[in-house]
C-alpha atoms as a PDB file:
ATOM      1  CA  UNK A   1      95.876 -75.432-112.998  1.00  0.00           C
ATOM      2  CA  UNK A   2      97.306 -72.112-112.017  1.00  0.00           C
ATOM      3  CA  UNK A   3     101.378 -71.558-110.819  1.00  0.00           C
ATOM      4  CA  UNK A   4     100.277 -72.394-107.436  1.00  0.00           C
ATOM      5  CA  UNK A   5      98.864 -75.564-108.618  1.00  0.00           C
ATOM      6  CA  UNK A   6      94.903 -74.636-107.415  1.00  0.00           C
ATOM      7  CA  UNK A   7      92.205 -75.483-109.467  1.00  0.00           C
ATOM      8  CA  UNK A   8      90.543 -73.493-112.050  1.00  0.00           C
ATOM      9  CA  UNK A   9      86.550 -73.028-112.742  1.00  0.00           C
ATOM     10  CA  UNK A  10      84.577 -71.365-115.051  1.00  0.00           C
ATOM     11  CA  UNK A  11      80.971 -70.107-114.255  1.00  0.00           C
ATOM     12  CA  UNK A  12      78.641 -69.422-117.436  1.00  0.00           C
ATOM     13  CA  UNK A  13      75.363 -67.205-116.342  1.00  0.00           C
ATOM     14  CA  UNK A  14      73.894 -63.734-116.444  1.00  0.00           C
ATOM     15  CA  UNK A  15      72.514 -64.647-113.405  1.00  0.00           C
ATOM     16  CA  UNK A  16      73.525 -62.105-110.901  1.00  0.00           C
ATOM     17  CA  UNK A  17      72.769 -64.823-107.685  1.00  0.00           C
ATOM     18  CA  UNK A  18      74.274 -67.497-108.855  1.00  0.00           C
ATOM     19  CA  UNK A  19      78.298 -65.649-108.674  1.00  0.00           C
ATOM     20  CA  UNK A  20      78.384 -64.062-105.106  1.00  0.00           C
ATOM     21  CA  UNK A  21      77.581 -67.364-103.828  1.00  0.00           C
ATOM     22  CA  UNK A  22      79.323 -69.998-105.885  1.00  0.00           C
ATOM     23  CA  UNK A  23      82.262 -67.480-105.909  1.00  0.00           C
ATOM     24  CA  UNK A  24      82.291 -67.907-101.929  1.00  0.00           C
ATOM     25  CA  UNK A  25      82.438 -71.439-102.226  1.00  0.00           C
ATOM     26  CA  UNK A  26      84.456 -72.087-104.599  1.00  0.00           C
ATOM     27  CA  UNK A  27      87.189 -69.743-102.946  1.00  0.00           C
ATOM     28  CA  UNK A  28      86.767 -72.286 -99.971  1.00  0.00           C
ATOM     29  CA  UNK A  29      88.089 -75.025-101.796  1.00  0.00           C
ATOM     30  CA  UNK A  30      90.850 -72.934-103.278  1.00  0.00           C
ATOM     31  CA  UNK A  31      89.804 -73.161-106.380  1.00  0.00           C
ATOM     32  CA  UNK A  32      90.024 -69.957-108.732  1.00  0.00           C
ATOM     33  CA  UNK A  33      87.446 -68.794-110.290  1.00  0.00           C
ATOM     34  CA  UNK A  34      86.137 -67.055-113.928  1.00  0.00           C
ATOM     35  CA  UNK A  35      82.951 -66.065-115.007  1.00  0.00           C
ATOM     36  CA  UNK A  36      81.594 -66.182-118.440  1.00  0.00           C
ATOM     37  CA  UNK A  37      78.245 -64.660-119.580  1.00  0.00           C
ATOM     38  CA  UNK A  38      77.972 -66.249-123.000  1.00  0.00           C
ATOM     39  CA  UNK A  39      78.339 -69.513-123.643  1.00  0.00           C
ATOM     40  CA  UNK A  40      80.129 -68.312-126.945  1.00  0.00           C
ATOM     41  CA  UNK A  41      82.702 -66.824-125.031  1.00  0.00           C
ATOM     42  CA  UNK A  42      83.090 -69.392-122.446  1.00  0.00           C
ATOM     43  CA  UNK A  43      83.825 -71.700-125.318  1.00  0.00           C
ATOM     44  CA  UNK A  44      87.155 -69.441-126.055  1.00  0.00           C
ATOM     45  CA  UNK A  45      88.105 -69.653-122.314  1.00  0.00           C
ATOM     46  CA  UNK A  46      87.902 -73.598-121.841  1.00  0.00           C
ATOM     47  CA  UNK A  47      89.999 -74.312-125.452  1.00  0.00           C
ATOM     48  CA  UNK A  48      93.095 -72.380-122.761  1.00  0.00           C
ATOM     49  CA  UNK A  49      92.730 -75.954-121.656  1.00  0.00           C
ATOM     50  CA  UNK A  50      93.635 -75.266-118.225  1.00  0.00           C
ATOM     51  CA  UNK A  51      89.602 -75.228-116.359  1.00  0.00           C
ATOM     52  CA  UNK A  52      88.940 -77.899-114.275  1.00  0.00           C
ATOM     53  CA  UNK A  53      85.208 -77.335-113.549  1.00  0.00           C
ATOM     54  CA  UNK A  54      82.593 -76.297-115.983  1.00  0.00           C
ATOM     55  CA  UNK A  55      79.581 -74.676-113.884  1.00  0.00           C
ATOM     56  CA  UNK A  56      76.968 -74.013-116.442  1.00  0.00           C
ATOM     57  CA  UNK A  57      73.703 -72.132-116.051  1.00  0.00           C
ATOM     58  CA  UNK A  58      70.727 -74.048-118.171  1.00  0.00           C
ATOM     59  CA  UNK A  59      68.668 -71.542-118.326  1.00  0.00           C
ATOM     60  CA  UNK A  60      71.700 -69.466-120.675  1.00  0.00           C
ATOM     61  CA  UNK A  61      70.169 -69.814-124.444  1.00  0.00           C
ATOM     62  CA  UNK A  62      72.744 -71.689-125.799  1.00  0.00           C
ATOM     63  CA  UNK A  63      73.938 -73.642-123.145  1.00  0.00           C
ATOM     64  CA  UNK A  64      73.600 -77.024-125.204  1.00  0.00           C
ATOM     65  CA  UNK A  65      75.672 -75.929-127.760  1.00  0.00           C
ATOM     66  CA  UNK A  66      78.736 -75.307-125.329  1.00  0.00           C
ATOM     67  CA  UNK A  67      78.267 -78.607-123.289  1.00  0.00           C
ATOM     68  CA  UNK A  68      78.141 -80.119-127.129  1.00  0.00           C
ATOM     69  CA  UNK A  69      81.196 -78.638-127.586  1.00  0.00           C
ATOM     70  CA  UNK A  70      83.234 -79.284-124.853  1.00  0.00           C
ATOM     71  CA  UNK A  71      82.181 -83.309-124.947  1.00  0.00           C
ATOM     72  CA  UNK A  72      82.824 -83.062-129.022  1.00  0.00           C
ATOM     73  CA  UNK A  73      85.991 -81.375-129.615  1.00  0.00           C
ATOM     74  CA  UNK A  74      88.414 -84.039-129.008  1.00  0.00           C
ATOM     75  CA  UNK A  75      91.904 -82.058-128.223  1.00  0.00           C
ATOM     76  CA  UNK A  76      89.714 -79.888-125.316  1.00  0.00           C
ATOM     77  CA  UNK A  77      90.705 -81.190-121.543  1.00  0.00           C
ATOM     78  CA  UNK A  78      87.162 -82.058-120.547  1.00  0.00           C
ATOM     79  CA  UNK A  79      86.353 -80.310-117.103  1.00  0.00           C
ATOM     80  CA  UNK A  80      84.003 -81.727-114.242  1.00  0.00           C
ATOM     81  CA  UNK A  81      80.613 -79.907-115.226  1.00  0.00           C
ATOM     82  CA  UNK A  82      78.230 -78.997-113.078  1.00  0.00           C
ATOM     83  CA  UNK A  83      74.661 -77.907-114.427  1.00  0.00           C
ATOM     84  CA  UNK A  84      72.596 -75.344-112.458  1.00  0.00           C
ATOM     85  CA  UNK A  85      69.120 -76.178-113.743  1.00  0.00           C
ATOM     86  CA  UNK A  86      65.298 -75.059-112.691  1.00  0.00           C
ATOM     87  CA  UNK A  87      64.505 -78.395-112.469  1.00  0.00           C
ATOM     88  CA  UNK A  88      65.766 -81.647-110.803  1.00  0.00           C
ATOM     89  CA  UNK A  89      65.944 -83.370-114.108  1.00  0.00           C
ATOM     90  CA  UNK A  90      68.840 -84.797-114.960  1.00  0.00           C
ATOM     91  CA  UNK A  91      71.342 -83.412-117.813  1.00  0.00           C
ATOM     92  CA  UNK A  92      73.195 -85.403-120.006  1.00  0.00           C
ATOM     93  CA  UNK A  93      77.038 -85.128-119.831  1.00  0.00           C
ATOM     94  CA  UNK A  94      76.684 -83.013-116.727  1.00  0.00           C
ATOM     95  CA  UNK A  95      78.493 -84.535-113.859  1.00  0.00           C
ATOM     96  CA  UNK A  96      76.529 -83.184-110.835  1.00  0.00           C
ATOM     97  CA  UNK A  97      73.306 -81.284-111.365  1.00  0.00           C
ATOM     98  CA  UNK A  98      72.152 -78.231-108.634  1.00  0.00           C
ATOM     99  CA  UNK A  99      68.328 -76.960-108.679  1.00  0.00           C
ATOM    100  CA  UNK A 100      68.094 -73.269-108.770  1.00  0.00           C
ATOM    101  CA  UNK A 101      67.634 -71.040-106.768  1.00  0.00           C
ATOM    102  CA  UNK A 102      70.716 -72.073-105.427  1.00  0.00           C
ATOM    103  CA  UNK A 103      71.625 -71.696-101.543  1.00  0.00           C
ATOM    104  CA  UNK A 104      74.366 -71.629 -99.860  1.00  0.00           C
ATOM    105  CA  UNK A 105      73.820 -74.982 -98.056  1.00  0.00           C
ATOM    106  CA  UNK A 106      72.770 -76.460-101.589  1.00  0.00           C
ATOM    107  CA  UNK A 107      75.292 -75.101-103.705  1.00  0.00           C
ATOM    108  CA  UNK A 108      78.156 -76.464-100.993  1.00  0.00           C
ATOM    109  CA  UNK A 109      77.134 -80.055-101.027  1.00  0.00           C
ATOM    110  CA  UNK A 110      76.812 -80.318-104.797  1.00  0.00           C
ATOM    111  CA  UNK A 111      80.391 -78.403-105.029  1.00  0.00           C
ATOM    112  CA  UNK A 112      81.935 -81.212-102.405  1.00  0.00           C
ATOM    113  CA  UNK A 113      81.017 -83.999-104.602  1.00  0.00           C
ATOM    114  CA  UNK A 114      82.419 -82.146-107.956  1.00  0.00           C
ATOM    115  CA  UNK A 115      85.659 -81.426-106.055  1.00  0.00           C
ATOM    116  CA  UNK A 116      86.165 -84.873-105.083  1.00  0.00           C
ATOM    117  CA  UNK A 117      85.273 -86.057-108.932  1.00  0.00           C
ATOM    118  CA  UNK A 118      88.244 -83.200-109.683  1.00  0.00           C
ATOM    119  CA  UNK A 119      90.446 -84.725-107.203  1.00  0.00           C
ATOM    120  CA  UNK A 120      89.980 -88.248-108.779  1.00  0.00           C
ATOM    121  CA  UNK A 121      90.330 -86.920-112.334  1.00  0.00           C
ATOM    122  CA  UNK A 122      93.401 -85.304-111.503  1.00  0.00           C
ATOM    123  CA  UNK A 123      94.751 -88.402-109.895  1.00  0.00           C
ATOM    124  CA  UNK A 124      93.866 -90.389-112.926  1.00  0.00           C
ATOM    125  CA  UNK A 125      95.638 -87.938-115.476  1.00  0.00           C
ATOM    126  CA  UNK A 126      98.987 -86.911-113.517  1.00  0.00           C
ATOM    127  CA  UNK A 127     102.750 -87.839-114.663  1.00  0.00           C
ATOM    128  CA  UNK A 128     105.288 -87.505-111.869  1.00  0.00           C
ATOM    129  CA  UNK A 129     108.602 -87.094-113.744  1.00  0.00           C
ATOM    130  CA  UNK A 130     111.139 -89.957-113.217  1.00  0.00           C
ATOM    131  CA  UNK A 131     113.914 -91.028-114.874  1.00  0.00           C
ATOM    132  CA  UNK A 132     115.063 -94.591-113.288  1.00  0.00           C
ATOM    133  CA  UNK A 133     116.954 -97.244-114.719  1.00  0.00           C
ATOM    134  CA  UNK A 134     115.056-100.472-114.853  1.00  0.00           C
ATOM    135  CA  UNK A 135     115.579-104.220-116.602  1.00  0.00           C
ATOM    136  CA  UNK A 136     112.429-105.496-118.073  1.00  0.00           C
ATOM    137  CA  UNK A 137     111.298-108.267-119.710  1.00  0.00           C
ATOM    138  CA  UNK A 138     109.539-108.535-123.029  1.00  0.00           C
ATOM    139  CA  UNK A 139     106.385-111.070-123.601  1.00  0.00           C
ATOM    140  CA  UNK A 140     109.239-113.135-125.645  1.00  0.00           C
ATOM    141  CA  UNK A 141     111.338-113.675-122.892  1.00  0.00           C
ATOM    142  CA  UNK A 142     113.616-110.892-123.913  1.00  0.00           C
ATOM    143  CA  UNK A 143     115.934-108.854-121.217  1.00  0.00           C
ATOM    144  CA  UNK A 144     116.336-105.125-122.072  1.00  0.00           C
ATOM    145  CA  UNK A 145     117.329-102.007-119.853  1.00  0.00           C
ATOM    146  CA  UNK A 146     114.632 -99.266-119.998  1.00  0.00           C
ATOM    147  CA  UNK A 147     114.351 -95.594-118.760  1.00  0.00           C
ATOM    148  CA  UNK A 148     111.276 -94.982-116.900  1.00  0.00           C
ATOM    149  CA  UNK A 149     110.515 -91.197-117.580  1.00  0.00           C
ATOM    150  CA  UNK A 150     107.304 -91.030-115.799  1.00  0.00           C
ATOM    151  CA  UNK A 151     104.782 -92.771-113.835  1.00  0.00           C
ATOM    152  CA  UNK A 152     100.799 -92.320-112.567  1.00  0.00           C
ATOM    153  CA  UNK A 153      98.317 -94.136-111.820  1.00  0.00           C
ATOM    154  CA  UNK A 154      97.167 -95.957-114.927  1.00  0.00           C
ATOM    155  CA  UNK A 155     100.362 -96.526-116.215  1.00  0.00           C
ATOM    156  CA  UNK A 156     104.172 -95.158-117.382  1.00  0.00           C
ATOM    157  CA  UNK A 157     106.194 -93.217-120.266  1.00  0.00           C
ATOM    158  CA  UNK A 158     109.569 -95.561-120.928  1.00  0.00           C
ATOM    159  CA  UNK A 159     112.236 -94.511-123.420  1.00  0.00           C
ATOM    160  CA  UNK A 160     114.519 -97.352-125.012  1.00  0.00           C
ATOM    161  CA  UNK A 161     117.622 -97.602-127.234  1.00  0.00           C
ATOM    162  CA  UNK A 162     115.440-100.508-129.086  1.00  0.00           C
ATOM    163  CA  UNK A 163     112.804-100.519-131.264  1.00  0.00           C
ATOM    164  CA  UNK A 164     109.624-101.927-129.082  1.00  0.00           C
ATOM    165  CA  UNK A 165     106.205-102.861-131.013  1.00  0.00           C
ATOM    166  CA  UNK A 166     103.203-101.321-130.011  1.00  0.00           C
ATOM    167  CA  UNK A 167     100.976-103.791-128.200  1.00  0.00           C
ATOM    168  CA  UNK A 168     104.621-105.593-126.387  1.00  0.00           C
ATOM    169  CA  UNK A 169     103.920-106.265-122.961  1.00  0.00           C
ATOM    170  CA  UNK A 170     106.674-106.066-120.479  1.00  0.00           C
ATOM    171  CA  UNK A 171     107.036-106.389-116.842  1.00  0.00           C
ATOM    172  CA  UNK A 172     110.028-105.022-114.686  1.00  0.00           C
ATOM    173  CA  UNK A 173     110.297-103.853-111.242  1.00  0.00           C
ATOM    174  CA  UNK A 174     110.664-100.545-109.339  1.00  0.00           C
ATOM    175  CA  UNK A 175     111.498 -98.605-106.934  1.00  0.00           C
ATOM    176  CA  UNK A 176     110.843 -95.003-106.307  1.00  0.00           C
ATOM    177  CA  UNK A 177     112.140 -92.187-103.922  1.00  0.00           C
ATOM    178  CA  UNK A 178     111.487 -93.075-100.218  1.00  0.00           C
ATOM    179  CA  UNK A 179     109.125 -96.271-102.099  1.00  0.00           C
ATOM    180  CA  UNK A 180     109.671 -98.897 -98.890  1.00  0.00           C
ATOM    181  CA  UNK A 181     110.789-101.399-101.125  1.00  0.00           C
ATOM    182  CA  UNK A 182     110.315-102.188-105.012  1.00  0.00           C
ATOM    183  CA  UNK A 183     106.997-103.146-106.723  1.00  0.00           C
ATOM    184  CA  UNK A 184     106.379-105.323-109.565  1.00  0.00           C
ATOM    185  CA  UNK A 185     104.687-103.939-112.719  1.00  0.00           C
ATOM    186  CA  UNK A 186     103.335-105.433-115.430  1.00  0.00           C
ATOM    187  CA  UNK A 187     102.398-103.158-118.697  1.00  0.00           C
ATOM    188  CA  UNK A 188     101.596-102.900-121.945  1.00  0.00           C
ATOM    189  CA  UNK A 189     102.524-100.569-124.904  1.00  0.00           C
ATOM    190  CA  UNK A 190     100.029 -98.478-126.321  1.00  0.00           C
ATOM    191  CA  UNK A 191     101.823 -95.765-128.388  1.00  0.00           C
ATOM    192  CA  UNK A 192     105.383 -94.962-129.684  1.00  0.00           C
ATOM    193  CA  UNK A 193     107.295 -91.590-130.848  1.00  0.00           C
ATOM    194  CA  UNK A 194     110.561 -90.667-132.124  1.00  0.00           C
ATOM    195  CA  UNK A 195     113.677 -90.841-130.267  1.00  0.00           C
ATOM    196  CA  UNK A 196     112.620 -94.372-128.580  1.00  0.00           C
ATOM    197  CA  UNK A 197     109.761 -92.692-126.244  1.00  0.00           C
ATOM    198  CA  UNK A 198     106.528 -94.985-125.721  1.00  0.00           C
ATOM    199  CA  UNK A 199     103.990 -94.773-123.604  1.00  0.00           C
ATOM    200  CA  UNK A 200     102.629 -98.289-121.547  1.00  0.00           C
ATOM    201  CA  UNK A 201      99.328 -98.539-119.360  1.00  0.00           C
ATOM    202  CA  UNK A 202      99.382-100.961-116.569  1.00  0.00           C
ATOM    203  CA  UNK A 203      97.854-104.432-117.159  1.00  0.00           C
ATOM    204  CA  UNK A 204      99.060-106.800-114.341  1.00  0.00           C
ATOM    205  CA  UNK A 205     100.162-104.627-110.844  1.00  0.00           C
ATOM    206  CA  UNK A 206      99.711-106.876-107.308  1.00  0.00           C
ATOM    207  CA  UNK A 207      97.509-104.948-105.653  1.00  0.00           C
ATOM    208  CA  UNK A 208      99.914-104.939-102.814  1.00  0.00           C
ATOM    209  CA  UNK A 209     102.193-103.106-104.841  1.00  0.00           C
ATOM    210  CA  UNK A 210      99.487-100.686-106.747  1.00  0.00           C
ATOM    211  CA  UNK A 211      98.391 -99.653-103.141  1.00  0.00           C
ATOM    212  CA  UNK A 212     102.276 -98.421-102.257  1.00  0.00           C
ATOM    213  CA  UNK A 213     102.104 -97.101-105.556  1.00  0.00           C
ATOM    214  CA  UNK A 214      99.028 -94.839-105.433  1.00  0.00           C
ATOM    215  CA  UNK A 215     100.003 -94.444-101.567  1.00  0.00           C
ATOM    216  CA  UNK A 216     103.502 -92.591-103.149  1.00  0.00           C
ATOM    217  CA  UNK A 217     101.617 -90.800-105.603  1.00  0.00           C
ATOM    218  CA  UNK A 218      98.834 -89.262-102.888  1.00  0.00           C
ATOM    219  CA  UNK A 219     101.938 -88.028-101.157  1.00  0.00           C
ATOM    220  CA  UNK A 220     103.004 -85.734-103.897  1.00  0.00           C
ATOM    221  CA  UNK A 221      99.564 -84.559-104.470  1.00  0.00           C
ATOM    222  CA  UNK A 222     100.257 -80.711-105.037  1.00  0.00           C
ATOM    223  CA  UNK A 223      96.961 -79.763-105.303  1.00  0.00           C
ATOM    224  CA  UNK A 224      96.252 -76.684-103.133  1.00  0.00           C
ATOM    225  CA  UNK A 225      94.344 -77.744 -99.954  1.00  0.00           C
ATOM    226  CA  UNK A 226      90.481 -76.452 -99.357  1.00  0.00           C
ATOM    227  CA  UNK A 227      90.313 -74.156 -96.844  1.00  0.00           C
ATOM    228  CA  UNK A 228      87.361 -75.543 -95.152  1.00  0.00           C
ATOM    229  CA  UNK A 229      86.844 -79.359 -94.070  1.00  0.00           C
ATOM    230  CA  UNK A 230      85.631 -81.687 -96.699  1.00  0.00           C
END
């Protein structure tokens, strides 16, 4: 995402329609925009890691290779894609597919439902940056303080003066800025790295207590906000 924390997308066509109006739209939903006319060069742009939708024109010569790419190349942040196509045929790995010609009416419908599968992926993959003081307890019944560094929605980063093995679950209880009260979670350890940092996704959360917790995490949501209703 840019400084002012708006989405980025990348369009790939020589198609001199598909821009003015895509462009229009996209600027709508606040969401920057690039334009690529290879898919060879659009390939460069996307390893900056920092586009969150992909729309690619199928009609481009090599437009399998790039969508090949982007799904293959593990260390690339995989964008929402959107495939403009001739036909309504569906495209593998493409998220949401709109027919060409593209309108305007066409074009906005099929942009609302990639926004909102931006919004969700962004949700999924956020940290919020915490560092709260916690007492745990281990799957054997061990007490330990922790440090909780970070939190989102699938799980937290915890750092630790002890050695934890990977695959310990551990359960503890938390309470974050203006959080009405504290919420139980239960986790489990899926990596560690030097200095005592691990990082745990959530396995047992009362749902009670994951709704206050995605309800505090909607609220610092800094994603810029569409200029049009969606």
């Amino acid at each position: 995402m840019t400084a002012d924390m708006a989405f980025e997308s990348l369009i790939v066509s020589h198609d001199a329609k598909v821009f003015p109006i895509m462009d229009r739209l996209l600027r709508q939903l606040s969401v920057t925009t690039s334009v690529c006319l290879s898919a060879s060069k659009a390939l460069d742009h996307l390893r900056q890691g920092s586009t969150d939708l992909l729309v690619l024109d199928c009609e481009q010569e090599d437009w399998r290779d790039l969508l090949c790419s982007v799904w293959s190349v593990g260390w690339m942040k995989k964008p929402t894609v959107m495939a403009l196509t001739p036909t309504e045929s569906r495209v593998a790995s493409a998220h949401v597919v709109l027919k060409k010609p593209i309108t305007h009416e066409s074009a906005s419908r099929s942009l609302k439902s990639a926004y909102t599968r931006m919004i969700h992926d962004y949700r999924s993959h956020v940290r919020h940056a915490v560092m709260a003081q916690v007492s745990a307890t281990l799957d054997d019944c061990r007490d330990l303080r922790l440090t909780i560094t970070d939190i989102g929605e699938g799980g937290v980063g915890i750092a630790s003066k002890e050695h934890l093995p990977v695959g310990s679950s551990l359960r503890f209880r938390l309470r974050l800025p203006e959080m009405p009260r504290e919420i139980l979670l239960g986790s489990r350890i899926l990596w560690a790295r030097e200095y005592g940092r691990y990082g745990c996704e959530f396995t047992r959360v009362p749902p009670v207590d994951y709704d206050i917790l995605r309800d505090w995490m909607k609220s610092r949501l800094k994603v810029k906000k569409p200029l049009v209703n969606l």
